[in-house]
PDB file of N, CA and C in Angstrom:
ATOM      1  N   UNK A   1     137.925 104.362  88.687  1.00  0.00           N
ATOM      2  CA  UNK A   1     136.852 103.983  87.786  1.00  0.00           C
ATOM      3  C   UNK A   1     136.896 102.468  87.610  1.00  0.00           C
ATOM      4  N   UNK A   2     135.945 101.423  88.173  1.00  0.00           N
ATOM      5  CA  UNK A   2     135.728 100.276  87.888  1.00  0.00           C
ATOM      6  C   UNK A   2     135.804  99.828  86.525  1.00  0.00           C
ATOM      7  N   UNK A   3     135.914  98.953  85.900  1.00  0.00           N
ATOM      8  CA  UNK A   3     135.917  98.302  85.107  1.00  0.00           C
ATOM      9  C   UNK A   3     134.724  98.094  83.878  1.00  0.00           C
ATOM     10  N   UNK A   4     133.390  97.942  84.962  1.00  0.00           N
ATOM     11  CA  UNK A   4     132.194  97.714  84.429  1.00  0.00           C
ATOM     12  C   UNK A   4     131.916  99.090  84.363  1.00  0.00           C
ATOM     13  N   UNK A   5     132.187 100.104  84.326  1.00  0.00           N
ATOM     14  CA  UNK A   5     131.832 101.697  84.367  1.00  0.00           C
ATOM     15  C   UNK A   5     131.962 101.739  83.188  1.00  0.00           C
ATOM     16  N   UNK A   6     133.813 101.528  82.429  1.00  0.00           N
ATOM     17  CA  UNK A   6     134.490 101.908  81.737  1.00  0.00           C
ATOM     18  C   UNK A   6     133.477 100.540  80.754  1.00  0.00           C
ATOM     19  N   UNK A   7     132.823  99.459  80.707  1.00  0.00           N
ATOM     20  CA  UNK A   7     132.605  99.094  79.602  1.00  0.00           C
ATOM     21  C   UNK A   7     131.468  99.483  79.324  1.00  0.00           C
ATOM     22  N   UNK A   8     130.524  99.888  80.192  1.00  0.00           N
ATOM     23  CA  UNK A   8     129.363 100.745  80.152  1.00  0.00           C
ATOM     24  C   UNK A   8     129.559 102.042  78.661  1.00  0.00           C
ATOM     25  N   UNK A   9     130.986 102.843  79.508  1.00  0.00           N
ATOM     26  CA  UNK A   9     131.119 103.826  78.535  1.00  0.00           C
ATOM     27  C   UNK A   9     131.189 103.402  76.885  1.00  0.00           C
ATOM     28  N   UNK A  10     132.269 102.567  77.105  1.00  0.00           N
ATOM     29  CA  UNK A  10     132.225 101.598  75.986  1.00  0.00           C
ATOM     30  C   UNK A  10     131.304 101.344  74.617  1.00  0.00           C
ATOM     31  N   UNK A  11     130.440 100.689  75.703  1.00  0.00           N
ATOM     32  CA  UNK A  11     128.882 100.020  74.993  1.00  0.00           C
ATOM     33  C   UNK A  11     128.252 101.521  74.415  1.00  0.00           C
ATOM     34  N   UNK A  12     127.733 102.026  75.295  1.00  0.00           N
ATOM     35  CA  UNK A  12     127.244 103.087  74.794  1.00  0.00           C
ATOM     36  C   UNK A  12     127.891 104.166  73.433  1.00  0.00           C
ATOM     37  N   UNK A  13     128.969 103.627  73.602  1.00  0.00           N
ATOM     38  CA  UNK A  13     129.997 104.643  72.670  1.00  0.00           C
ATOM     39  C   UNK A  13     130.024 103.911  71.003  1.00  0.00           C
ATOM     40  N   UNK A  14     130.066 102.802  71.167  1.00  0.00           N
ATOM     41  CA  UNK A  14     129.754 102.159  70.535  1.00  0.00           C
ATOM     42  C   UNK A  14     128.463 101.960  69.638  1.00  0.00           C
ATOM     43  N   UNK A  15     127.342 102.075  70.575  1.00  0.00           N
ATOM     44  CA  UNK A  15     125.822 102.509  70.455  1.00  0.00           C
ATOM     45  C   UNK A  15     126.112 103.691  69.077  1.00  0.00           C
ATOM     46  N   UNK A  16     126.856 104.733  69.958  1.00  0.00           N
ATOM     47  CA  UNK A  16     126.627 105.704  69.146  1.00  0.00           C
ATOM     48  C   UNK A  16     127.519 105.759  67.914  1.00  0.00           C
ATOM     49  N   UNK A  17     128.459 105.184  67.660  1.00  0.00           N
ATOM     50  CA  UNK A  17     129.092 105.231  66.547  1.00  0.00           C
ATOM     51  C   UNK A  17     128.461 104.221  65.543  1.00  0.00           C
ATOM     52  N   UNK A  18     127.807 103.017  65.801  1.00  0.00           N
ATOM     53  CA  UNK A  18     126.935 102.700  65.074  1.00  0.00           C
ATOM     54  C   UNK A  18     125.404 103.182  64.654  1.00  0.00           C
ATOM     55  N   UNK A  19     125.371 103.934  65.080  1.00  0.00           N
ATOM     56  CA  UNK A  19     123.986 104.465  65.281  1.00  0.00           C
ATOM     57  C   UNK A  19     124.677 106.190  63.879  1.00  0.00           C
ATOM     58  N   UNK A  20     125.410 106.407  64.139  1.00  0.00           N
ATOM     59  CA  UNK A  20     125.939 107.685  63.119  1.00  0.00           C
ATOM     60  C   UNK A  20     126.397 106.798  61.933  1.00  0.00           C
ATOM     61  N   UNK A  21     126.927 105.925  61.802  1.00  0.00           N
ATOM     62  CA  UNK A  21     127.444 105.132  60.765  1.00  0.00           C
ATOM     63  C   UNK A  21     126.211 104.661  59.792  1.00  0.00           C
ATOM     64  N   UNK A  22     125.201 104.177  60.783  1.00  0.00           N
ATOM     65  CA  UNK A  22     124.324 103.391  60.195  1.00  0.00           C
ATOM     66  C   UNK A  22     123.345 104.985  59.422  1.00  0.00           C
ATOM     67  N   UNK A  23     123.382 106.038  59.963  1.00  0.00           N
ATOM     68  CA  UNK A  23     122.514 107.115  59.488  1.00  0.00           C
ATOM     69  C   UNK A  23     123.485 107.607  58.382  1.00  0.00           C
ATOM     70  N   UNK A  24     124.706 107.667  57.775  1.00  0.00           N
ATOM     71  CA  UNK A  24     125.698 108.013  56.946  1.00  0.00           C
ATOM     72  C   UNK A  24     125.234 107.089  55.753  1.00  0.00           C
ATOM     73  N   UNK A  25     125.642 105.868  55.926  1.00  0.00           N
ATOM     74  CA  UNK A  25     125.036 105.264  54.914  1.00  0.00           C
ATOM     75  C   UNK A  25     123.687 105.136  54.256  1.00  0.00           C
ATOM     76  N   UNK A  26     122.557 105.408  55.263  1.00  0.00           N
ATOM     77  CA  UNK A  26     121.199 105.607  54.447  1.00  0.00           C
ATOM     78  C   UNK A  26     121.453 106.538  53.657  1.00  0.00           C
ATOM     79  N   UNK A  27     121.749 107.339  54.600  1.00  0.00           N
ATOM     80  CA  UNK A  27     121.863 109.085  53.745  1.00  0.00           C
ATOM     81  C   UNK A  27     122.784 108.678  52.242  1.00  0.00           C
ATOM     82  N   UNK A  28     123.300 107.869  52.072  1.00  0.00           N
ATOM     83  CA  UNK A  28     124.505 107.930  50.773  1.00  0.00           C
ATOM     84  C   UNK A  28     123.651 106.862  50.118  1.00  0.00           C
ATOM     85  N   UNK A  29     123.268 106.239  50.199  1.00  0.00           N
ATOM     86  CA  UNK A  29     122.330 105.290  49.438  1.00  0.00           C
ATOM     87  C   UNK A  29     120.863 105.951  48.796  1.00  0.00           C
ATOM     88  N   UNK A  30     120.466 106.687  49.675  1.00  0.00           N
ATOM     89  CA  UNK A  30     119.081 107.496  49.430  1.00  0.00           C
ATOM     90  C   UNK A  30     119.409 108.788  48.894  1.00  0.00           C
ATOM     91  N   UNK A  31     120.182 109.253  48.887  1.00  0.00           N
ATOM     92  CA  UNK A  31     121.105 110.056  48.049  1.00  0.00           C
ATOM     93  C   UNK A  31     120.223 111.544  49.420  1.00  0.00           C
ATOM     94  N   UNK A  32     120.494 112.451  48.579  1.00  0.00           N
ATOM     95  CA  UNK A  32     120.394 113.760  49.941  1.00  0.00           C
ATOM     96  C   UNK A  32     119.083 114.337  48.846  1.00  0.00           C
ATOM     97  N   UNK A  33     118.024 114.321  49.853  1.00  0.00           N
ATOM     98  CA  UNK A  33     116.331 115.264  49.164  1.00  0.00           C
ATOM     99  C   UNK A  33     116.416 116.033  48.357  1.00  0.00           C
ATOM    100  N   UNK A  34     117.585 116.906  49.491  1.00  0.00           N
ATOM    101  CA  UNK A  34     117.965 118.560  49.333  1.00  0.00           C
ATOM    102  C   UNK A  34     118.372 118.657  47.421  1.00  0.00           C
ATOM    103  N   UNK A  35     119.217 118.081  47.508  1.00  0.00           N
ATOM    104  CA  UNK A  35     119.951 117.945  45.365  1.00  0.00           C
ATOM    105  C   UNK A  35     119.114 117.452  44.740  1.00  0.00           C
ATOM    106  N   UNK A  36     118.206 117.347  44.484  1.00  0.00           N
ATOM    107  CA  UNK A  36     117.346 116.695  43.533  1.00  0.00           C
ATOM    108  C   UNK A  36     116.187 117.489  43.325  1.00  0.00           C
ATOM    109  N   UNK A  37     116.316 118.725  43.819  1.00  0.00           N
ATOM    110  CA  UNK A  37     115.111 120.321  43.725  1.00  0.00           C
ATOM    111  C   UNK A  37     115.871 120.235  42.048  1.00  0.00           C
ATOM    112  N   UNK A  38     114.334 120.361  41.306  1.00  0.00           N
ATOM    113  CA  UNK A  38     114.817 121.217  40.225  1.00  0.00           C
ATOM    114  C   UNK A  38     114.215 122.598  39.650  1.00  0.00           C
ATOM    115  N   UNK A  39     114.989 123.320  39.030  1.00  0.00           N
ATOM    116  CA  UNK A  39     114.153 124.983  38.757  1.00  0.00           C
ATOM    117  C   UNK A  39     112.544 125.052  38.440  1.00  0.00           C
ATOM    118  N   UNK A  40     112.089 125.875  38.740  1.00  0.00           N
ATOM    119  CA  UNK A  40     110.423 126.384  38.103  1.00  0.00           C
ATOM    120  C   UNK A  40     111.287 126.140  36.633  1.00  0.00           C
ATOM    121  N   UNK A  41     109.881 125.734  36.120  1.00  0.00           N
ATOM    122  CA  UNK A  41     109.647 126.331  34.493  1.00  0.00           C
ATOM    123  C   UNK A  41     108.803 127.232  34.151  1.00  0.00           C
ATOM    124  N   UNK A  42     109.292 128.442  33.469  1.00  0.00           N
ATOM    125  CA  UNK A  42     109.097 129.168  33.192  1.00  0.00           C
ATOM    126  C   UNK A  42     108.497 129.643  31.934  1.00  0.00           C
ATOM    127  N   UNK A  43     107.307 129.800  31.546  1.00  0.00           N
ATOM    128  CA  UNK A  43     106.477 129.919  29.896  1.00  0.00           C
ATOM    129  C   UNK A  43     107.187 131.096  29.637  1.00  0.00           C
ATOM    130  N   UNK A  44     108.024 131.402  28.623  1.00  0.00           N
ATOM    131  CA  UNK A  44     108.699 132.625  28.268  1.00  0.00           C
ATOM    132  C   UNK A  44     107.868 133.261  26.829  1.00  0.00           C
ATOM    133  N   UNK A  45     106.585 132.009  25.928  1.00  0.00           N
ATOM    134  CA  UNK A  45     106.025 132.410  24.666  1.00  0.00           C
ATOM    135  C   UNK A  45     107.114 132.709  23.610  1.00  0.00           C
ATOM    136  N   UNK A  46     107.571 132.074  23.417  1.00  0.00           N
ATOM    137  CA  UNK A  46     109.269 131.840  22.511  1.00  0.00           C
ATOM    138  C   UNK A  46     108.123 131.862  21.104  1.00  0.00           C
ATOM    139  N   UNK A  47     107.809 131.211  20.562  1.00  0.00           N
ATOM    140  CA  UNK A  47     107.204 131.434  19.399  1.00  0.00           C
ATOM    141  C   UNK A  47     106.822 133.516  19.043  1.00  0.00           C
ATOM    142  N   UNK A  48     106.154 133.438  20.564  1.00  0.00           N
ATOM    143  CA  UNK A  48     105.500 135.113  19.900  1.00  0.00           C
ATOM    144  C   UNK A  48     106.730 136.069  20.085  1.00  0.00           C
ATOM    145  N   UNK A  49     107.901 135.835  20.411  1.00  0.00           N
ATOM    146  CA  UNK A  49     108.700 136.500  20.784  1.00  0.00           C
ATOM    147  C   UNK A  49     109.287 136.468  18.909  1.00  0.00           C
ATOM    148  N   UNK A  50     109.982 134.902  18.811  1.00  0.00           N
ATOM    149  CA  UNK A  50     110.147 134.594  17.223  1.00  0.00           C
ATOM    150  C   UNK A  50     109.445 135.380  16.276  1.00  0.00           C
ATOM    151  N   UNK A  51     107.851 135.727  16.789  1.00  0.00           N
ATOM    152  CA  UNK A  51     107.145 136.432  15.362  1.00  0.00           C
ATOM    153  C   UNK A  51     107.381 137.660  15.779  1.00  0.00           C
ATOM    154  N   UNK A  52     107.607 137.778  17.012  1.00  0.00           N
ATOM    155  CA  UNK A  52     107.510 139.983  17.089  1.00  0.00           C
ATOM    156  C   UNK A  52     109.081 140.231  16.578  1.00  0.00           C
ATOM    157  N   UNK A  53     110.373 139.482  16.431  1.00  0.00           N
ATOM    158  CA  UNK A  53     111.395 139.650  16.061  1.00  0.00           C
ATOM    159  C   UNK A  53     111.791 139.432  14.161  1.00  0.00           C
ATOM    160  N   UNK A  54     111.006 138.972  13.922  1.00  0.00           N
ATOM    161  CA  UNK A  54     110.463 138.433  12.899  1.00  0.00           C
ATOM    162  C   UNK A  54     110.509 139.803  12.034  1.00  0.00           C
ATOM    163  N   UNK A  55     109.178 139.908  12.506  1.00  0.00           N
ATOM    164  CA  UNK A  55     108.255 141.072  11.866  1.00  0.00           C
ATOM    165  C   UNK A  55     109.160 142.445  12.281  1.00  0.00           C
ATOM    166  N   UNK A  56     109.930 142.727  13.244  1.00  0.00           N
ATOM    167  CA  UNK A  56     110.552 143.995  13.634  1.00  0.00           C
ATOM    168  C   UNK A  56     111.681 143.844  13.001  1.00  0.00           C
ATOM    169  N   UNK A  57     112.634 143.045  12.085  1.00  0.00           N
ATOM    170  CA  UNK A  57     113.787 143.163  11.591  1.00  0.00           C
ATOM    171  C   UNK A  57     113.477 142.706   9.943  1.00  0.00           C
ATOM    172  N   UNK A  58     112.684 141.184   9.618  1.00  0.00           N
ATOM    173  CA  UNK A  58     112.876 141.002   8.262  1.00  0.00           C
ATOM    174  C   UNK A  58     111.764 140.834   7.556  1.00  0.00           C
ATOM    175  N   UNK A  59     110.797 141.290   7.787  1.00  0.00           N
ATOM    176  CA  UNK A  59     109.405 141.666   7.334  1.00  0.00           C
ATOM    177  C   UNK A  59     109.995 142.516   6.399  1.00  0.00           C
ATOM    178  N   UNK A  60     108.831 142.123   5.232  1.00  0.00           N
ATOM    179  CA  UNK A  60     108.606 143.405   3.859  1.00  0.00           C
ATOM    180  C   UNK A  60     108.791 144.806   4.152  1.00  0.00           C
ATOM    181  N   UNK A  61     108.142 145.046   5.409  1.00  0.00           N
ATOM    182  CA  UNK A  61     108.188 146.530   6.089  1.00  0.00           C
ATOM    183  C   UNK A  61     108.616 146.271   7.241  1.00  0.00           C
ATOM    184  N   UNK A  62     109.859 146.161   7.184  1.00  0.00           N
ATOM    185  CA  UNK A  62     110.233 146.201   8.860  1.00  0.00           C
ATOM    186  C   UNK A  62     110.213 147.235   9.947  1.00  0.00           C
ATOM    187  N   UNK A  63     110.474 147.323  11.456  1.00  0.00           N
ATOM    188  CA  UNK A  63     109.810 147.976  11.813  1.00  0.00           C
ATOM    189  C   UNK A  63     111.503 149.058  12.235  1.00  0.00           C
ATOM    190  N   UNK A  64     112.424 148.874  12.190  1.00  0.00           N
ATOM    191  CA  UNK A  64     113.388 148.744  12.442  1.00  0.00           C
ATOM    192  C   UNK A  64     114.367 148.661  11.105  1.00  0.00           C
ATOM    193  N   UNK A  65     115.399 149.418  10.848  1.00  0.00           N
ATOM    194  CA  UNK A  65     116.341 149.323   9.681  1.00  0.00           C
ATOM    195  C   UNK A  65     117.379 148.561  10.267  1.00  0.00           C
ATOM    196  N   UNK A  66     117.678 147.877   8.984  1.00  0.00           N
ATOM    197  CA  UNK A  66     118.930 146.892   8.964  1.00  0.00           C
ATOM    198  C   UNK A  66     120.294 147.300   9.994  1.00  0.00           C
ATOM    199  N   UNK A  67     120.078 148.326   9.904  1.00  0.00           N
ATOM    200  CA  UNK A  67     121.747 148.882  11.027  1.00  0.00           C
ATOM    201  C   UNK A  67     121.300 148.543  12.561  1.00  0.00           C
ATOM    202  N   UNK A  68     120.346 148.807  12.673  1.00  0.00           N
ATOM    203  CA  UNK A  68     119.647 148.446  13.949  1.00  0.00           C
ATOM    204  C   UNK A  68     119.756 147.228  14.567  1.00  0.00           C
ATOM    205  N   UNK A  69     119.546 146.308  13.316  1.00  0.00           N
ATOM    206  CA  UNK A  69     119.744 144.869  13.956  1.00  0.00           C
ATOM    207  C   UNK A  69     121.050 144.650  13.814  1.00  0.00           C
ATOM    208  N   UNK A  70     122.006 144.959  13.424  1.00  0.00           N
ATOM    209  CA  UNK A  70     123.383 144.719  12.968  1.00  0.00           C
ATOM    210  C   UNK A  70     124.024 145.077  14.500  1.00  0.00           C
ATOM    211  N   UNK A  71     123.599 146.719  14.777  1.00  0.00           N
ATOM    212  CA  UNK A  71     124.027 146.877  16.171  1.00  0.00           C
ATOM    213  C   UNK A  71     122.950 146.521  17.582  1.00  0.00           C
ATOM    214  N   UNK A  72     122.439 145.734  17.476  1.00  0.00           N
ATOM    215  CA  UNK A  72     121.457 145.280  18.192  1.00  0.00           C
ATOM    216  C   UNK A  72     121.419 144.045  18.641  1.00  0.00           C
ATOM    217  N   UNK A  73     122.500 143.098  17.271  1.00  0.00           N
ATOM    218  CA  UNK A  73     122.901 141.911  18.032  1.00  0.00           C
ATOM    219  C   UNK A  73     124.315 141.672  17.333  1.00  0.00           C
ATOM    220  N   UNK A  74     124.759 142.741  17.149  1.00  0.00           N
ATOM    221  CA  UNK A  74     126.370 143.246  17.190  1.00  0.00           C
ATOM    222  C   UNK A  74     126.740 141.828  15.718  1.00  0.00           C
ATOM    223  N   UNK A  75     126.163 142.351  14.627  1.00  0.00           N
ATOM    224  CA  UNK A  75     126.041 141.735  13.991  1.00  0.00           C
ATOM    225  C   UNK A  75     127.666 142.416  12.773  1.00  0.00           C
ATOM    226  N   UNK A  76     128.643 141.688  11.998  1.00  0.00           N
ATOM    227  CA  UNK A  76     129.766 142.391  11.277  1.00  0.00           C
ATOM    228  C   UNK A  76     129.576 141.487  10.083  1.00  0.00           C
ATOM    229  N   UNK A  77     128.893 142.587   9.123  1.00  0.00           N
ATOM    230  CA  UNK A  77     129.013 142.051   7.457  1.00  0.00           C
ATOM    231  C   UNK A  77     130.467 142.449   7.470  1.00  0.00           C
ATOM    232  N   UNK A  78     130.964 141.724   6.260  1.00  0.00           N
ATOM    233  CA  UNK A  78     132.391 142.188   5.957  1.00  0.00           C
ATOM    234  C   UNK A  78     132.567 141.957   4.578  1.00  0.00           C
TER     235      UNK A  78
END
């Protein structure tokens, strides 16, 4: 193997280790697309949920007796 073969390989090798180096660092500077997804939001109606829980445990007429909610959200008078 000549000389000029082997710096050929060289060069090129070189090529490519700068060429992966130089794509490593964008990537770490620009940070990665992929991590920066964030969840759906989701309308869950939290208020009407608040009034139907409301009205089913401490309403004048509830719909539901007190033991119910006690074991329902494992609630311990003592």
């Amino acid at each position: 193997m000549s000389s000029s073969s082997s710096d050929e390989a060289d060069e090129v090798f070189d090529e490519f280790v700068d060429e992966v180096v130089d794509n490593f660092i964008d990537t770490v500077i620009d940070g990665h697309p992929n991590k920066s997804k964030r969840r759906a939001y989701i309308e869950r109606a939290r208020e009407q949920g608040h009034n139907q829980l409301w009205n089913d445990y401490f309403n004048d007429n509830p719909t539901y007796p007190p033991e119910m909610f006690r074991r329902r959200f494992r609630i311990i008078f003592e």
